[in-house]
PDB file of N, CA and C in Angstrom:
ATOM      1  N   UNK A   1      15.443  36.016 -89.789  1.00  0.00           N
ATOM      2  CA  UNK A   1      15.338  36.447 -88.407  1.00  0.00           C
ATOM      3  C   UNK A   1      16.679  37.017 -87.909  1.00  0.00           C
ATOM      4  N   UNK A   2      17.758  36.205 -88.552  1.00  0.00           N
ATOM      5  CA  UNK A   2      18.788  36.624 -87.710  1.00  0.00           C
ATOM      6  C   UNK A   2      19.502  38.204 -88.327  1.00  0.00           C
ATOM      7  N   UNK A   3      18.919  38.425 -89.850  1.00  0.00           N
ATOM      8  CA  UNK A   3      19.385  39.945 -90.208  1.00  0.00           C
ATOM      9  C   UNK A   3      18.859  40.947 -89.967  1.00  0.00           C
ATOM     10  N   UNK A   4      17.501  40.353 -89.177  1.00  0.00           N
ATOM     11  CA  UNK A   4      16.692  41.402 -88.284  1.00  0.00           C
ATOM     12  C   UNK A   4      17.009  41.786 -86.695  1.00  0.00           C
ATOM     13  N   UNK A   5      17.577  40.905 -86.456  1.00  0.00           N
ATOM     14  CA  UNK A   5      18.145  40.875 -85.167  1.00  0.00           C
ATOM     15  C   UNK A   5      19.238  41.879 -85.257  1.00  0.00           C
ATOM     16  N   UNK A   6      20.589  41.645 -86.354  1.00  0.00           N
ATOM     17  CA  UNK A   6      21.562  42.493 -86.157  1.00  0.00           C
ATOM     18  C   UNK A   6      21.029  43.947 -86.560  1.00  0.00           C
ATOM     19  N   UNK A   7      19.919  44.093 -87.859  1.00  0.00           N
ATOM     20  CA  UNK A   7      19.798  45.453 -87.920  1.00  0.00           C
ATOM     21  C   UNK A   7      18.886  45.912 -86.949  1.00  0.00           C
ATOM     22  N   UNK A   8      18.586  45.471 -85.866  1.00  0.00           N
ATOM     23  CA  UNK A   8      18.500  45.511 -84.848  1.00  0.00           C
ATOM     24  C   UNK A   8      19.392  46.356 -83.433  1.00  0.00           C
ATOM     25  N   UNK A   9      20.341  45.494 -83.326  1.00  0.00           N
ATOM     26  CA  UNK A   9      21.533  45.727 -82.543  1.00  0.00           C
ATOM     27  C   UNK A   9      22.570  46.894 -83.224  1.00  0.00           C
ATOM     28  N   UNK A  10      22.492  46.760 -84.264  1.00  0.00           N
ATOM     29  CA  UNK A  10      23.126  48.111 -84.741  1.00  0.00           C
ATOM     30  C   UNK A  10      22.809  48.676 -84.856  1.00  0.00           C
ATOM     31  N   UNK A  11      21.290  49.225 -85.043  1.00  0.00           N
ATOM     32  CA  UNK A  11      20.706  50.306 -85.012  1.00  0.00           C
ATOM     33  C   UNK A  11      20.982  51.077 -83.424  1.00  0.00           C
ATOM     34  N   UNK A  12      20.822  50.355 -82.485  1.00  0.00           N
ATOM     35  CA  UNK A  12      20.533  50.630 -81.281  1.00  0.00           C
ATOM     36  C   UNK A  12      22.392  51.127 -80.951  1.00  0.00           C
ATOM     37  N   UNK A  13      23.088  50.511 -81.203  1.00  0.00           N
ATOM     38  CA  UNK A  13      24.455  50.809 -80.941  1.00  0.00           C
ATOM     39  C   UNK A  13      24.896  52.242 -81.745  1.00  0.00           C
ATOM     40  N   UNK A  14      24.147  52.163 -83.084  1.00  0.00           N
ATOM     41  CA  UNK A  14      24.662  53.759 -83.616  1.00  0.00           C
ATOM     42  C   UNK A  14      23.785  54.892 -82.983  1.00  0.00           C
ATOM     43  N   UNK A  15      22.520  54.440 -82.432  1.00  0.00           N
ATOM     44  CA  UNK A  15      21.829  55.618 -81.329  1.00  0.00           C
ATOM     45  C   UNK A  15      22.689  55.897 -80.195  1.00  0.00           C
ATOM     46  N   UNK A  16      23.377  55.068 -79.790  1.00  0.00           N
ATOM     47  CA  UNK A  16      23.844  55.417 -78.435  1.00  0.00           C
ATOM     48  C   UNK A  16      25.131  55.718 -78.672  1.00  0.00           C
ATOM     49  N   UNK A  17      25.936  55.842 -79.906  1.00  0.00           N
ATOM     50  CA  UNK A  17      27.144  56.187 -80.410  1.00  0.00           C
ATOM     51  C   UNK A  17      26.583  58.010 -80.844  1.00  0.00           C
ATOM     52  N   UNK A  18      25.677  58.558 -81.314  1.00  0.00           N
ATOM     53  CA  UNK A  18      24.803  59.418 -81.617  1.00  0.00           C
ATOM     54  C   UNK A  18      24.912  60.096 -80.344  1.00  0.00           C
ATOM     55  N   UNK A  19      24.422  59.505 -79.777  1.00  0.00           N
ATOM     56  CA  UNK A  19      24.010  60.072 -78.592  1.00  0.00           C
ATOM     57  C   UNK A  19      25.466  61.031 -77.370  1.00  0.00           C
ATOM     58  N   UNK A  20      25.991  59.180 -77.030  1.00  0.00           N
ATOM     59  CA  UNK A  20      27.342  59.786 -76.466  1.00  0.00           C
ATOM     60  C   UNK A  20      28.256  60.914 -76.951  1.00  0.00           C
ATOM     61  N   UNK A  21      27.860  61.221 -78.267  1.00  0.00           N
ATOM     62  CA  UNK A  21      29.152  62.461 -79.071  1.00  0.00           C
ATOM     63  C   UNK A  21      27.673  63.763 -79.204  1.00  0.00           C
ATOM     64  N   UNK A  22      26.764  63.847 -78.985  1.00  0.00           N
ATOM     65  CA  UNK A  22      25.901  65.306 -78.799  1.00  0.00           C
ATOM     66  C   UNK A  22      26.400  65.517 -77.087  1.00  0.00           C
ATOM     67  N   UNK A  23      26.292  64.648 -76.462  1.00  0.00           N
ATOM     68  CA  UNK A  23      26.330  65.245 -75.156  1.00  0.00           C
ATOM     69  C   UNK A  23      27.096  66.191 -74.706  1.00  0.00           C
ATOM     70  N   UNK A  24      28.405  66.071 -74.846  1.00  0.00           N
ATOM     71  CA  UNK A  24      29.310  67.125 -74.811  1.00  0.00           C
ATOM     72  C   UNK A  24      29.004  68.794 -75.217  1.00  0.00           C
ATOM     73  N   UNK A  25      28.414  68.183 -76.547  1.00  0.00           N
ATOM     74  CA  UNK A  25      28.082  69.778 -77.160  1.00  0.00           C
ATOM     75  C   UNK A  25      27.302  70.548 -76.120  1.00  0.00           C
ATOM     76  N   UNK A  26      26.334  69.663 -75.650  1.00  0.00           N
ATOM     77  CA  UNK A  26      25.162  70.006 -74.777  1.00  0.00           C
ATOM     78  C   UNK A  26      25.060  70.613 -73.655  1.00  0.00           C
ATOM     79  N   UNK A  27      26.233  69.659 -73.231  1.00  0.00           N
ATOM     80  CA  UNK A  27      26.701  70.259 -71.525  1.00  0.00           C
ATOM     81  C   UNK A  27      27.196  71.404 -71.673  1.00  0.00           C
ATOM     82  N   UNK A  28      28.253  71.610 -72.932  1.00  0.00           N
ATOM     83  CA  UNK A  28      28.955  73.311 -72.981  1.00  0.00           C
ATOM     84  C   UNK A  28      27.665  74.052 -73.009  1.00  0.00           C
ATOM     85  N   UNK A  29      26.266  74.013 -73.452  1.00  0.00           N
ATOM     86  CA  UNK A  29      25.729  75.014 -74.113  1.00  0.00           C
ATOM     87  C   UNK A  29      25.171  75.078 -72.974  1.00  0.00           C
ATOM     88  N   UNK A  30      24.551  74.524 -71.604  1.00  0.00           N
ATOM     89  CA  UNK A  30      23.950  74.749 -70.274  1.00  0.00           C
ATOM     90  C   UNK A  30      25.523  75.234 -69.686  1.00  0.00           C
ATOM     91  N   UNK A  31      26.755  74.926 -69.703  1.00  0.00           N
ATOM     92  CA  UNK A  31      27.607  75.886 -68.867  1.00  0.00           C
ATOM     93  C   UNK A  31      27.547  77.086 -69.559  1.00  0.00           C
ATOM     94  N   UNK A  32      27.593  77.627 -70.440  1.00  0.00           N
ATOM     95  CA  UNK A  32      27.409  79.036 -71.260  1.00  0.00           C
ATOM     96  C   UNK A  32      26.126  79.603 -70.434  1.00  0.00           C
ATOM     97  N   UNK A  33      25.043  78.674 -70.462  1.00  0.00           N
ATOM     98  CA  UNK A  33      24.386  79.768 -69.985  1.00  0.00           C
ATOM     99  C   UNK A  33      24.154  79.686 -68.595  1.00  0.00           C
ATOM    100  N   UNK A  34      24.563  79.013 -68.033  1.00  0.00           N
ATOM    101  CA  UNK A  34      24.698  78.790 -66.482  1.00  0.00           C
ATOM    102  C   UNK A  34      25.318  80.050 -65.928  1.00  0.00           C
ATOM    103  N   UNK A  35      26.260  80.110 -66.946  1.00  0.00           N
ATOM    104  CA  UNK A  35      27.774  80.914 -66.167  1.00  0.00           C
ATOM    105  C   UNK A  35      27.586  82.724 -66.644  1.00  0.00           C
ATOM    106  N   UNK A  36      26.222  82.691 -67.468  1.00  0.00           N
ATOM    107  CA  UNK A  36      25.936  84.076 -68.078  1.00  0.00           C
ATOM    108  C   UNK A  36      24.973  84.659 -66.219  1.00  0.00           C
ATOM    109  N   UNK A  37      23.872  83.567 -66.082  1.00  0.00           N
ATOM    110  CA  UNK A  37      22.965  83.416 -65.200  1.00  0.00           C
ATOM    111  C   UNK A  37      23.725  84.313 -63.910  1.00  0.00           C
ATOM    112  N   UNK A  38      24.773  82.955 -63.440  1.00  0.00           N
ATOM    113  CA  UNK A  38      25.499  83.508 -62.266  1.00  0.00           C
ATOM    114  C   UNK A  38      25.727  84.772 -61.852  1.00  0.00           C
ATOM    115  N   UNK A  39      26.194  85.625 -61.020  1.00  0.00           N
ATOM    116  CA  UNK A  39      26.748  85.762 -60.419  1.00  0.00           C
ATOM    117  C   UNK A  39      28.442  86.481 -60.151  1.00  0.00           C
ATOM    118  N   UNK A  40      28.186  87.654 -60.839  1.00  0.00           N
ATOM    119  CA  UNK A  40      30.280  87.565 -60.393  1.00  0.00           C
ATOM    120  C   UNK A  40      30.779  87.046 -59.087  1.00  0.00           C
ATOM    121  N   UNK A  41      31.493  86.466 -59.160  1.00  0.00           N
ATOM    122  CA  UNK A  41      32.048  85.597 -58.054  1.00  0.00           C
ATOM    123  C   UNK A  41      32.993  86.978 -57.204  1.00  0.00           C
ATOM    124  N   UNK A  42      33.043  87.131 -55.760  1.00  0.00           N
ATOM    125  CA  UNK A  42      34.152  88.131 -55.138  1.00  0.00           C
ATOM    126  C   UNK A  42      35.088  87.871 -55.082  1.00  0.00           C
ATOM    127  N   UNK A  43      36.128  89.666 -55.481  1.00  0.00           N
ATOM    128  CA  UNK A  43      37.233  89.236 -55.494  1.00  0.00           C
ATOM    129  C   UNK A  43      38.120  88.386 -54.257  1.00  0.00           C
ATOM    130  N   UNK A  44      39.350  87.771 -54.539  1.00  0.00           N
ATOM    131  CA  UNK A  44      39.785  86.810 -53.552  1.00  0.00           C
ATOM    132  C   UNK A  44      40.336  88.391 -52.019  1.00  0.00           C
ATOM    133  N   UNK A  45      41.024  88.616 -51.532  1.00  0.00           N
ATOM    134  CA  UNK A  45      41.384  89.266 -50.318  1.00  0.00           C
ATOM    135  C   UNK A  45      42.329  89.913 -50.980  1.00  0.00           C
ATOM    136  N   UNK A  46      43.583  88.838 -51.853  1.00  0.00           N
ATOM    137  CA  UNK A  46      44.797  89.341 -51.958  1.00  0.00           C
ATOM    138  C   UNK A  46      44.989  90.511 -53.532  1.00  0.00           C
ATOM    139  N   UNK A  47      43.580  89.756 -54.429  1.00  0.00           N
ATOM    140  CA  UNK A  47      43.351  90.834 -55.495  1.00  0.00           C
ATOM    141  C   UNK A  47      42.828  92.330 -54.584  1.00  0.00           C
ATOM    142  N   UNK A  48      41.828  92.303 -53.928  1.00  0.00           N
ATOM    143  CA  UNK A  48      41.198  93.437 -52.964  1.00  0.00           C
ATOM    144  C   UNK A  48      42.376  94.211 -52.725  1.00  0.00           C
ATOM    145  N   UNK A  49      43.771  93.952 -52.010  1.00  0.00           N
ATOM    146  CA  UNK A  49      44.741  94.491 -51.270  1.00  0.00           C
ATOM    147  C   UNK A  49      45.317  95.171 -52.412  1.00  0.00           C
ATOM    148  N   UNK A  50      45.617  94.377 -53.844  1.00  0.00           N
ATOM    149  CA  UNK A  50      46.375  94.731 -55.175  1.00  0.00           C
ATOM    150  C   UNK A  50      45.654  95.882 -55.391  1.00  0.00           C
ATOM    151  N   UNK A  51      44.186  96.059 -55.265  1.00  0.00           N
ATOM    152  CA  UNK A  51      43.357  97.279 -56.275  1.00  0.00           C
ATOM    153  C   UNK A  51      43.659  98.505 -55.504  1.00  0.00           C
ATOM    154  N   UNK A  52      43.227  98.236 -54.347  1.00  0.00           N
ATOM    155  CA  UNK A  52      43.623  99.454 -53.200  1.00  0.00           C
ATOM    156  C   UNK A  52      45.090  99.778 -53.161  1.00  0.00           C
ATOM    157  N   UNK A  53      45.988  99.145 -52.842  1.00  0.00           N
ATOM    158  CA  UNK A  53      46.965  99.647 -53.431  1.00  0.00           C
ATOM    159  C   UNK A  53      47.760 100.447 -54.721  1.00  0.00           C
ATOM    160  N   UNK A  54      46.845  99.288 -55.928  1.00  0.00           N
ATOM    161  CA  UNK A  54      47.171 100.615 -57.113  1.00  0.00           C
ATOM    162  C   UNK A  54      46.354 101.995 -57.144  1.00  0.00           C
ATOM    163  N   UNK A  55      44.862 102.128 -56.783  1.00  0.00           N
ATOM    164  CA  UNK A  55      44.830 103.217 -56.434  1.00  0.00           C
ATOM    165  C   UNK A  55      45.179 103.973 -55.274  1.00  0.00           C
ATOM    166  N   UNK A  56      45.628 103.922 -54.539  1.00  0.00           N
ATOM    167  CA  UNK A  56      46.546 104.854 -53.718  1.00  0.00           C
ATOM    168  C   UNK A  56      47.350 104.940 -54.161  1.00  0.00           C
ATOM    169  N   UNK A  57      48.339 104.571 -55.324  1.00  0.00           N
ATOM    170  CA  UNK A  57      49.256 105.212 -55.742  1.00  0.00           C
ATOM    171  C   UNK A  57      49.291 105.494 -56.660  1.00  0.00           C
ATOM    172  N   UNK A  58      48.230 105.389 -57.442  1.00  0.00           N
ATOM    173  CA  UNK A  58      47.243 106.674 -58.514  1.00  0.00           C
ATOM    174  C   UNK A  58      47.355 107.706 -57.986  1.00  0.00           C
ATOM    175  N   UNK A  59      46.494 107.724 -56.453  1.00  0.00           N
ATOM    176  CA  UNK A  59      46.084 108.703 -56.058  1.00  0.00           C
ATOM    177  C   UNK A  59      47.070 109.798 -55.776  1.00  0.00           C
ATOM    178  N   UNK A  60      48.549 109.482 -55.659  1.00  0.00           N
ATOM    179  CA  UNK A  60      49.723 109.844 -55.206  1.00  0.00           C
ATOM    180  C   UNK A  60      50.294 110.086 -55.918  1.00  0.00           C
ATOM    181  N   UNK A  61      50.153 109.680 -56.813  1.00  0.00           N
ATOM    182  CA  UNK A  61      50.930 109.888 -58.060  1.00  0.00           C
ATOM    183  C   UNK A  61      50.313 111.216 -58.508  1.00  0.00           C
ATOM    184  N   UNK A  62      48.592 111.425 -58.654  1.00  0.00           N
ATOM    185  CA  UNK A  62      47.947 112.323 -59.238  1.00  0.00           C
ATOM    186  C   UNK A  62      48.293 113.757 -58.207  1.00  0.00           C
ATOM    187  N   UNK A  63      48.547 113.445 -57.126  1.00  0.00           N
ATOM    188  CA  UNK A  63      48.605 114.529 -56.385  1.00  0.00           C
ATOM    189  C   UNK A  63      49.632 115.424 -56.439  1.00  0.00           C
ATOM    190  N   UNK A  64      50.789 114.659 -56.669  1.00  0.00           N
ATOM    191  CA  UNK A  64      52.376 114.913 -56.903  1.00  0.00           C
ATOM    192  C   UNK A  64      52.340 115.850 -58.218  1.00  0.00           C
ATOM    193  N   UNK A  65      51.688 115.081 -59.132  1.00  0.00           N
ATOM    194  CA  UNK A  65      51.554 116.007 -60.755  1.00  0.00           C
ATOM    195  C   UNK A  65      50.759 117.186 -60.245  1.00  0.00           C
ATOM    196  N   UNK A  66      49.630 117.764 -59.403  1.00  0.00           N
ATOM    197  CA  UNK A  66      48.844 118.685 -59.736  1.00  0.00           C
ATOM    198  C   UNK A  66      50.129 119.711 -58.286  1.00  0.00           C
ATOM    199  N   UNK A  67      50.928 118.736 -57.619  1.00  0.00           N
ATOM    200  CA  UNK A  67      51.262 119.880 -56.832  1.00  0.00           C
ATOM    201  C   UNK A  67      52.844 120.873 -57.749  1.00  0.00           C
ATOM    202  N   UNK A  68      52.969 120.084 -58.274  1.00  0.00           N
ATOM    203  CA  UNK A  68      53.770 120.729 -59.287  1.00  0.00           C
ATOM    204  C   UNK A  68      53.548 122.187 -59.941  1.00  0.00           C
TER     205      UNK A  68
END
């Protein structure tokens, strides 16, 4: 009885040892596709100000070369 008991308890302890080390894998593979699903997130204000700025001075730049 009692070597039925432990292969018992160890069985049940290496399922949940099993278990606890897939989870991880698992969760990455729902953020992968969570994060495909989403959404581009908007840019913040201060990237917005950076883009507009480099093109205007694309744009200035390009103008300068063709007035040449």
């Amino acid at each position: 009885m009692n070597k039925i008991l432990v292969a018992l308890v160890s069985g049940l302890f290496a399922a949940g040892v099993f278990a606890a080390a897939s989870a991880p894998a698992a969760a990455k593979v729902e953020a992968k596709a969570e994060a495909k699903a989403a959404p581009a997130k908007a840019m913040p204000a201060a990237d917005k100000a950076s883009a507009a700025a480099k093109k205007a001075a694309k744009k200035a730049a390009d103008k300068a070369s063709a007035a040449k």
